[in-house]
N, C-alpha and C. Protein backbone atom coordinates (compact mmCIF):
# COMPACT_ATOMS: atom_id res chain seq x y z
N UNK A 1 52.64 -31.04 -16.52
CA UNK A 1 52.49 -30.05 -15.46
C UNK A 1 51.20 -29.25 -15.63
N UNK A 2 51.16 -28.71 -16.67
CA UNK A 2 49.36 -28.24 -17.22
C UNK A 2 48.67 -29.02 -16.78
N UNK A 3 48.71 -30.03 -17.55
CA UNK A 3 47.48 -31.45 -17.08
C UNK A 3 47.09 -31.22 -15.42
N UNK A 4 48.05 -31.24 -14.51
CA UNK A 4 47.98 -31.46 -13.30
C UNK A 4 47.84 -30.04 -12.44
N UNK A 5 47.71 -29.32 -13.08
CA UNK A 5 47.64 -27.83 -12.74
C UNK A 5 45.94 -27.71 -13.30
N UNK A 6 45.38 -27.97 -14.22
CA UNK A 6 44.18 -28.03 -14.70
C UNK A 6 43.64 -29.06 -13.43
N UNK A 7 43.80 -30.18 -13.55
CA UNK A 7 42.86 -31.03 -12.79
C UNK A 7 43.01 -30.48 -11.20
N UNK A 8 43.82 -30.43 -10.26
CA UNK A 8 43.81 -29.71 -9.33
C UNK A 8 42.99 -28.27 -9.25
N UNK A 9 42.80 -27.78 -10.25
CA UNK A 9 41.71 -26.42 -10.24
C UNK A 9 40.43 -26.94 -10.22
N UNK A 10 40.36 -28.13 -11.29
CA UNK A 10 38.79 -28.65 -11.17
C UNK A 10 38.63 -29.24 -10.11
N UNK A 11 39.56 -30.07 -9.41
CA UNK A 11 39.29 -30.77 -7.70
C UNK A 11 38.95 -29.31 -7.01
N UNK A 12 39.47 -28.38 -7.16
CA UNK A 12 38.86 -27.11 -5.91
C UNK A 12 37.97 -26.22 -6.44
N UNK A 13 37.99 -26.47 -7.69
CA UNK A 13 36.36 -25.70 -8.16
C UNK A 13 34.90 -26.54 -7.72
N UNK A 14 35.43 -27.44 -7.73
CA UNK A 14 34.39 -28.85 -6.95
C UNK A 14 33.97 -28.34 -5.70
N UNK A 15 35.03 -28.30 -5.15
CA UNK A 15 35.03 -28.46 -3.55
C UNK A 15 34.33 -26.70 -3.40
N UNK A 16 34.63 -26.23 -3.80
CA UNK A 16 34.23 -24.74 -3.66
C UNK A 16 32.65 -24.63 -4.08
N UNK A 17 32.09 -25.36 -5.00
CA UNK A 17 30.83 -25.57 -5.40
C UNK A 17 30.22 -26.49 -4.03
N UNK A 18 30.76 -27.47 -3.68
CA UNK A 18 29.94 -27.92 -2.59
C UNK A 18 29.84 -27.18 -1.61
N UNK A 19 30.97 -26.72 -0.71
CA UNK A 19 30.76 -25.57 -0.16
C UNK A 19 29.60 -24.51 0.36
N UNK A 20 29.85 -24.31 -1.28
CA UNK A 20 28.98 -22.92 -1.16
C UNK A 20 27.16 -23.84 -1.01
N UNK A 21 27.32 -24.59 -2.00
CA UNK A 21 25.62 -25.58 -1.75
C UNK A 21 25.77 -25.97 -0.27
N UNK A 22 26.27 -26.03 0.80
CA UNK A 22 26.27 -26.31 1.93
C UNK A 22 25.55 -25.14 2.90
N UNK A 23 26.60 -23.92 2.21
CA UNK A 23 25.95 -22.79 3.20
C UNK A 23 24.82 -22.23 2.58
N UNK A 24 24.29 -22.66 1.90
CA UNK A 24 22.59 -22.67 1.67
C UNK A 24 22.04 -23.12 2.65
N UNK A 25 22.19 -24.05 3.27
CA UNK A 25 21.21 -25.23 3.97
C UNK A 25 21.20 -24.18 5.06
N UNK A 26 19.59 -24.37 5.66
CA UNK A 26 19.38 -23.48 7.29
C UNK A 26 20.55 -24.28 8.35
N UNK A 27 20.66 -23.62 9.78
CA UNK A 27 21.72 -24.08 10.27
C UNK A 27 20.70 -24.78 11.05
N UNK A 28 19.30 -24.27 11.57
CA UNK A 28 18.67 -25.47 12.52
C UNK A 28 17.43 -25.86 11.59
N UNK A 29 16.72 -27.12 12.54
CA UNK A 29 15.50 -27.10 11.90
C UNK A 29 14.86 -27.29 13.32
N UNK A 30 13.38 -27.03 13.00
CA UNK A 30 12.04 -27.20 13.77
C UNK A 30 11.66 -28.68 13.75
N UNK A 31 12.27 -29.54 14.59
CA UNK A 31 12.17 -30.79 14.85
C UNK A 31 10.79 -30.78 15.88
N UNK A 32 9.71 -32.00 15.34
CA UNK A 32 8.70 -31.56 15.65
C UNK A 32 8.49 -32.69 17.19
N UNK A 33 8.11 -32.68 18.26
CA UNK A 33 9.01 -33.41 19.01
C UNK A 33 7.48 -34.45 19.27
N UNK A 34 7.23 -35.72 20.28
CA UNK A 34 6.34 -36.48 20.06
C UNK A 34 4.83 -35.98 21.02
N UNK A 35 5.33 -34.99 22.05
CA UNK A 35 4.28 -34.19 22.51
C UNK A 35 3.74 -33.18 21.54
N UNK A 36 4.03 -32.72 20.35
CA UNK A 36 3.39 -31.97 19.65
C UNK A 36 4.08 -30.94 19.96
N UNK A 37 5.30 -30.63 20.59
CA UNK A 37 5.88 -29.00 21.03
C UNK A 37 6.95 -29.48 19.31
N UNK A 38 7.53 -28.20 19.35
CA UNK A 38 8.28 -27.61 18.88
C UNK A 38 9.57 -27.48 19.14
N UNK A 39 10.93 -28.13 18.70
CA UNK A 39 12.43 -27.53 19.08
C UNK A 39 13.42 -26.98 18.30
N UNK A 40 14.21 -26.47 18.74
CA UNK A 40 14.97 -26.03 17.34
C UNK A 40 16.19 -27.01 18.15
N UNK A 41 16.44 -27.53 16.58
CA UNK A 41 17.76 -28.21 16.85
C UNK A 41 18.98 -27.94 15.73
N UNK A 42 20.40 -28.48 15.82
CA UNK A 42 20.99 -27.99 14.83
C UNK A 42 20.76 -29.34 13.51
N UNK A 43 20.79 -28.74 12.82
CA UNK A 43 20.83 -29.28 11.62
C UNK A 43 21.12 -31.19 11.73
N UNK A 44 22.41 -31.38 11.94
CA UNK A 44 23.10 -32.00 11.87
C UNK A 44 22.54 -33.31 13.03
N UNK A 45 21.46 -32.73 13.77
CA UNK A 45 20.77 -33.59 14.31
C UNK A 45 19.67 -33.94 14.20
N UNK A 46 19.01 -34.08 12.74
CA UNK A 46 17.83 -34.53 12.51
C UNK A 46 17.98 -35.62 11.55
N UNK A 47 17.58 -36.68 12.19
CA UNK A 47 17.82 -38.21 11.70
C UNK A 47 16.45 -38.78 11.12
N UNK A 48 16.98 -39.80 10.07
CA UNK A 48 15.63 -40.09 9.08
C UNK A 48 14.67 -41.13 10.09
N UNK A 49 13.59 -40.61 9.40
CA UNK A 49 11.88 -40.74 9.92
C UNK A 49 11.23 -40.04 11.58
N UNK A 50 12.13 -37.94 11.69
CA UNK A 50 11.89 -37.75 11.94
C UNK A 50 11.34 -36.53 10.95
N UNK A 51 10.20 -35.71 12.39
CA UNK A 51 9.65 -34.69 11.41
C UNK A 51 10.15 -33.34 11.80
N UNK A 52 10.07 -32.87 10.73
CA UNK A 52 10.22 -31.09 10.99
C UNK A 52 9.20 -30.34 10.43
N UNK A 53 9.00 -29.26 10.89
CA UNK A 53 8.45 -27.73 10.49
C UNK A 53 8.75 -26.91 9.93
N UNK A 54 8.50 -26.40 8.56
CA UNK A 54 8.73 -25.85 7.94
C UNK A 54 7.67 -24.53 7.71
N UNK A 55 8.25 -23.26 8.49
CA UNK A 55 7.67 -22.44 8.28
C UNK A 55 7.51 -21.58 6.71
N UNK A 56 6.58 -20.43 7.00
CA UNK A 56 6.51 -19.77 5.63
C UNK A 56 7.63 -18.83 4.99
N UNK A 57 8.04 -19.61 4.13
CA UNK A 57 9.27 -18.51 3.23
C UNK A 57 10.75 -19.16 3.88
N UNK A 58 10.72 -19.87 4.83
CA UNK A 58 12.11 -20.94 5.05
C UNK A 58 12.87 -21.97 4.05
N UNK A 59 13.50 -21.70 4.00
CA UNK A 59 14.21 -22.89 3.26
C UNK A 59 13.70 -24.52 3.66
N UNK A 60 13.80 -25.43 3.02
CA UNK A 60 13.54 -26.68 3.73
C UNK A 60 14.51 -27.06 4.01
N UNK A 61 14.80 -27.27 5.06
CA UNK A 61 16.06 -27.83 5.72
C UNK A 61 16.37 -29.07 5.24
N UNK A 62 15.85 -30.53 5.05
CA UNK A 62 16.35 -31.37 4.91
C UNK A 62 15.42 -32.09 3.59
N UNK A 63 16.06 -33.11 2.88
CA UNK A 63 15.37 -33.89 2.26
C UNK A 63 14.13 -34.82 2.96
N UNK A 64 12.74 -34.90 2.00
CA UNK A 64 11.49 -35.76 2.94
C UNK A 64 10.55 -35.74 2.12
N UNK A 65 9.21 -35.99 2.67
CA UNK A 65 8.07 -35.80 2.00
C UNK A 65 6.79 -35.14 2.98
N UNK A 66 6.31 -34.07 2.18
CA UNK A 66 5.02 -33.47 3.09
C UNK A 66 4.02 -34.81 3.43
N UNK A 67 3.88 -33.98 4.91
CA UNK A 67 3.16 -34.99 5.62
C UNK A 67 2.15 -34.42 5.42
N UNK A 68 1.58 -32.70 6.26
CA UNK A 68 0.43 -32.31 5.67
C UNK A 68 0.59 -31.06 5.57
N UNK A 69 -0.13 -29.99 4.94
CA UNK A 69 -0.14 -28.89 4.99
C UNK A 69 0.17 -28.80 3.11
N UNK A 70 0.03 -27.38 2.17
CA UNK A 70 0.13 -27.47 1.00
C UNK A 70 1.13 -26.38 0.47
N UNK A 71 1.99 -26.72 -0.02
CA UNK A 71 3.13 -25.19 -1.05
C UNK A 71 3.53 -25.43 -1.88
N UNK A 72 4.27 -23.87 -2.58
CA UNK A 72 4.94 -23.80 -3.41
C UNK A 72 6.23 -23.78 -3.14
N UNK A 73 6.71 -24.84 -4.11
CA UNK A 73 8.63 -25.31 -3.55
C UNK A 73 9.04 -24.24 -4.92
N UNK A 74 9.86 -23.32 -4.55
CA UNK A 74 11.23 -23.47 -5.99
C UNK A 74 12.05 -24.04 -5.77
N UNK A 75 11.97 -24.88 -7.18
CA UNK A 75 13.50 -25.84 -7.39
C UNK A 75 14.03 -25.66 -8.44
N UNK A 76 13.84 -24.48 -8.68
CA UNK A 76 14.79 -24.42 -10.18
C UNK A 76 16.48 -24.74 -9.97
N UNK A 77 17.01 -24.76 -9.35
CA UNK A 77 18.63 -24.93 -8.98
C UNK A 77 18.68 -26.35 -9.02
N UNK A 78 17.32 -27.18 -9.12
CA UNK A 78 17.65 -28.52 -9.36
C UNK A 78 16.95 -28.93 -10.62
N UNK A 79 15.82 -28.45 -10.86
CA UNK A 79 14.83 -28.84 -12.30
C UNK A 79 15.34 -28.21 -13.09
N UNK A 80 15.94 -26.82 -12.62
CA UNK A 80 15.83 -25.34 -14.21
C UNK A 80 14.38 -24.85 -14.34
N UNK A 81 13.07 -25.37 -13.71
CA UNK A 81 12.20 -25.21 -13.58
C UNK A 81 11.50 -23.53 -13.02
N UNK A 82 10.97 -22.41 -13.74
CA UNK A 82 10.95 -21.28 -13.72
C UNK A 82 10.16 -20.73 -12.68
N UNK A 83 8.83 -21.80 -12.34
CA UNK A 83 8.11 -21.30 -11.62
C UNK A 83 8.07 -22.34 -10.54
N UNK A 84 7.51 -22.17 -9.14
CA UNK A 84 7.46 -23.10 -8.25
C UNK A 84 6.63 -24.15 -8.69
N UNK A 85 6.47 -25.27 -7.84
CA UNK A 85 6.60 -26.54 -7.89
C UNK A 85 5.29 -26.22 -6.99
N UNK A 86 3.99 -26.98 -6.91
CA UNK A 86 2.87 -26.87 -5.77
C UNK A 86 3.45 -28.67 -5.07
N UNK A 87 3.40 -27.99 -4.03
CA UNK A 87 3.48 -29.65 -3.37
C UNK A 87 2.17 -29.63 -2.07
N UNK A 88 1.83 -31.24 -2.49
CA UNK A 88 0.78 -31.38 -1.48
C UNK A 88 1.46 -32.83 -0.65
N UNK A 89 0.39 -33.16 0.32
CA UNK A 89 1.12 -34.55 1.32
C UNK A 89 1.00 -35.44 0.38
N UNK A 90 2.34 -36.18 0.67
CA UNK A 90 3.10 -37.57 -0.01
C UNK A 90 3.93 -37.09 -1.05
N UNK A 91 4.58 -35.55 -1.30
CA UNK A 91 5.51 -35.09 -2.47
C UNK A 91 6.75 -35.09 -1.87
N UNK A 92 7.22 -34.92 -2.33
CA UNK A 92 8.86 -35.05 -2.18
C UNK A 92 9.32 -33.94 -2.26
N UNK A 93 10.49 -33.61 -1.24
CA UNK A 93 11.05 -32.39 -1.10
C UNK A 93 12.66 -32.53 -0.91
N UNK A 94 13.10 -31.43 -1.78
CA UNK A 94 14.64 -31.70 -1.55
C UNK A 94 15.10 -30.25 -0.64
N UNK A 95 15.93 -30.85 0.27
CA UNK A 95 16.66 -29.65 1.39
C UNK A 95 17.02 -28.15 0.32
N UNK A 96 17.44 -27.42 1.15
CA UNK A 96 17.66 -26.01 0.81
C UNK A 96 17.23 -25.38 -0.47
């Protein structure tokens, strides 16, 4: 009964950890559209090998790689890494 009282806490300490890494993520992104405008869409509708915009001090909404433009990522919540990360075009970026 312990046993199964323990593992059931770790199944919802799980689930409670994803969760919460979920409501990190922005709810829209700046989907960049093929006229060169700008849209906001929700999240949940930006499909791979499109682009987005990532303004200054935003979260990155989704996993990708800079196309152009140059920053500093923090990723310590994924490296442990203390100081930002400089990313230039062709780096890799992970969402929120």
């Amino acid at each position: 009964l312990l046993g199964h009282w323990l593992e059931m806490k770790a199944i919802g300490n799980a689930g409670n950890a994803l969760q919460k890494m979920a409501e990190l993520l922005p709810g829209n992104a700046h989907l960049l559209q093929p006229d060169g405008s700008v849209r906001d869409v929700p999240l949940r509708q930006v499909q791979q090998k499109q682009q987005v915009m990532v303004k200054p001090g935003e979260k990155i909404p989704v996993d990708g790689k800079i196309i152009s433009g140059e920053t500093t990522v923090n990723e310590s919540m994924v490296t442990g890494e203390a100081k930002g990360v400089a990313k230039t075009p062709g780096a890799s970026v992970i969402g929120g």
